[in-house]
Protein backbone atom coordinates (compact mmCIF):
# COMPACT_ATOMS: atom_id res chain seq x y z
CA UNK A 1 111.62 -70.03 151.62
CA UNK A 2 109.33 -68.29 149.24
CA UNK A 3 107.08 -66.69 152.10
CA UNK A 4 109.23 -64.07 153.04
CA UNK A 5 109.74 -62.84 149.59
CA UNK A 6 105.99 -63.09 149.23
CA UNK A 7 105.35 -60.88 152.17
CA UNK A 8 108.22 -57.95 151.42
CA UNK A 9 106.50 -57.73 148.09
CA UNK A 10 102.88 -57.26 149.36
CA UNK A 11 104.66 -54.99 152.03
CA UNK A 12 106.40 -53.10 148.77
CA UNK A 13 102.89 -52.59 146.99
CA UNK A 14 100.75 -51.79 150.22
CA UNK A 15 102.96 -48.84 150.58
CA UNK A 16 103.35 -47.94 147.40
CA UNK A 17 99.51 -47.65 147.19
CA UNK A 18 99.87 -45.77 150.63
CA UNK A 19 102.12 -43.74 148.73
CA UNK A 20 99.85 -42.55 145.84
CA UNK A 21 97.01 -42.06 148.25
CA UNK A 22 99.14 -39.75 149.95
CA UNK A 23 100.24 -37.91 146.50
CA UNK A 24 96.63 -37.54 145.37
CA UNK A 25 95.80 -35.81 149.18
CA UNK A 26 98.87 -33.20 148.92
CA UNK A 27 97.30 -32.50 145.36
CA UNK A 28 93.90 -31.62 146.36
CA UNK A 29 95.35 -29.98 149.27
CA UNK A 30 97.50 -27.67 146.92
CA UNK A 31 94.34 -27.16 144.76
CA UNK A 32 92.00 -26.28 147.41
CA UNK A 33 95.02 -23.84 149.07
CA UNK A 34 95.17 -22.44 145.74
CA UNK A 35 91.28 -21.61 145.29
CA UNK A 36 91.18 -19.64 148.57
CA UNK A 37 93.88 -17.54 147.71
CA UNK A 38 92.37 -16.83 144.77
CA UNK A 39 89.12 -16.17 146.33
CA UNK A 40 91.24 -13.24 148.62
CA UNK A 41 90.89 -15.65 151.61
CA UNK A 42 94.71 -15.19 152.34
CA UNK A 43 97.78 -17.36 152.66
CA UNK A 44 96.72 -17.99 156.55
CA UNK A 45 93.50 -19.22 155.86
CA UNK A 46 95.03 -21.86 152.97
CA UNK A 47 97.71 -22.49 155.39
CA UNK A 48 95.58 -23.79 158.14
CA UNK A 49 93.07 -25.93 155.39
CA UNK A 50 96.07 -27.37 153.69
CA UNK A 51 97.54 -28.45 157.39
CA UNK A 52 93.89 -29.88 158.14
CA UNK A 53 93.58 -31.84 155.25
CA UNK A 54 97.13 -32.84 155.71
CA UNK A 55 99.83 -32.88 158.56
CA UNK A 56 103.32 -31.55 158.52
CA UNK A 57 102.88 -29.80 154.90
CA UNK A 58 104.86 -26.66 154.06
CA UNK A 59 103.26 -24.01 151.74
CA UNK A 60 104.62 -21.97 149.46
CA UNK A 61 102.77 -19.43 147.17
CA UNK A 62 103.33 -17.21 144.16
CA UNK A 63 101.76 -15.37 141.58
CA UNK A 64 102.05 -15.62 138.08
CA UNK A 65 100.19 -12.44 136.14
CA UNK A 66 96.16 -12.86 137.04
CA UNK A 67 97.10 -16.84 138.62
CA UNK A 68 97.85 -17.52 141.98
CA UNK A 69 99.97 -20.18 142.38
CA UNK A 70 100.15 -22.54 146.23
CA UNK A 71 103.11 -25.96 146.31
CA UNK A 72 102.91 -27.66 148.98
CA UNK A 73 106.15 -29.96 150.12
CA UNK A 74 105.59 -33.12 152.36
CA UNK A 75 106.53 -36.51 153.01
CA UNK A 76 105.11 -40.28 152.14
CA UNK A 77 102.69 -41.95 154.08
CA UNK A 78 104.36 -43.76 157.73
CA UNK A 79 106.08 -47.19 156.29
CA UNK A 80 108.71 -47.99 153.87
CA UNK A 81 108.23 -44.83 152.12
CA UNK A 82 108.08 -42.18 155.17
CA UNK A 83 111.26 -40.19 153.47
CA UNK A 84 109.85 -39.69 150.25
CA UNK A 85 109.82 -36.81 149.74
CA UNK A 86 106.06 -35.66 147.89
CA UNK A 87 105.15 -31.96 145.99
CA UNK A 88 102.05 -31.02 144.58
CA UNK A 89 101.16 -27.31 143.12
CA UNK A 90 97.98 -25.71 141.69
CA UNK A 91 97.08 -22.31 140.17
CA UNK A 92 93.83 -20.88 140.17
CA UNK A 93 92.69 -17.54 139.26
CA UNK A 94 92.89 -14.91 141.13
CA UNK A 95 90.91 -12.04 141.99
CA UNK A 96 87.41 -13.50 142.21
CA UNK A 97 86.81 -14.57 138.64
């Protein structure tokens, strides 16, 4: 009787780690999206890393004063989580410096 509660619950925290993997991917997406921006690269050339690094992203970016600023919407790793929804943003400084 207690099996099937054991297994849900190691189901619950394998996605859950899937999860957070996931999160920490859309963040470094967002941060490398970000840094080509910044470096003048344009939003096409961070579009296409950010959907290399990570399938069925959107992108969104704006600029705040001298930062340029990339969020990136997605959804949780395949499994119990699949329609969470994830967001991630970075900023880095624009115009070569």
């Amino acid at each position: 009787m207690a099996m099937p509660v054991v297994i849900l619950l190691l189901a619950l925290c394998l996605s859950a780690v899937q999860l957070s993997g996931r999160q920490l991917q859309l963040q470094d997406a967002a941060a490398d999206a970000a840094r080509i921006v910044a470096r003048g690269e344009g939003a096409g050339a961070a579009t296409r890393r950010a959907s290399e690094l990570l399938s069925g992203v959107t992108f969104e970016m704006h600029s705040r004063g001298d930062l340029v600023c990339v969020r990136l919407h997605g959804t949780g790793a395949p499994g119990l989580f699949g329609a969470v929804s994830l967001r991630a943003s970075s900023c880095a400084l624009g115009d070569g410096r």
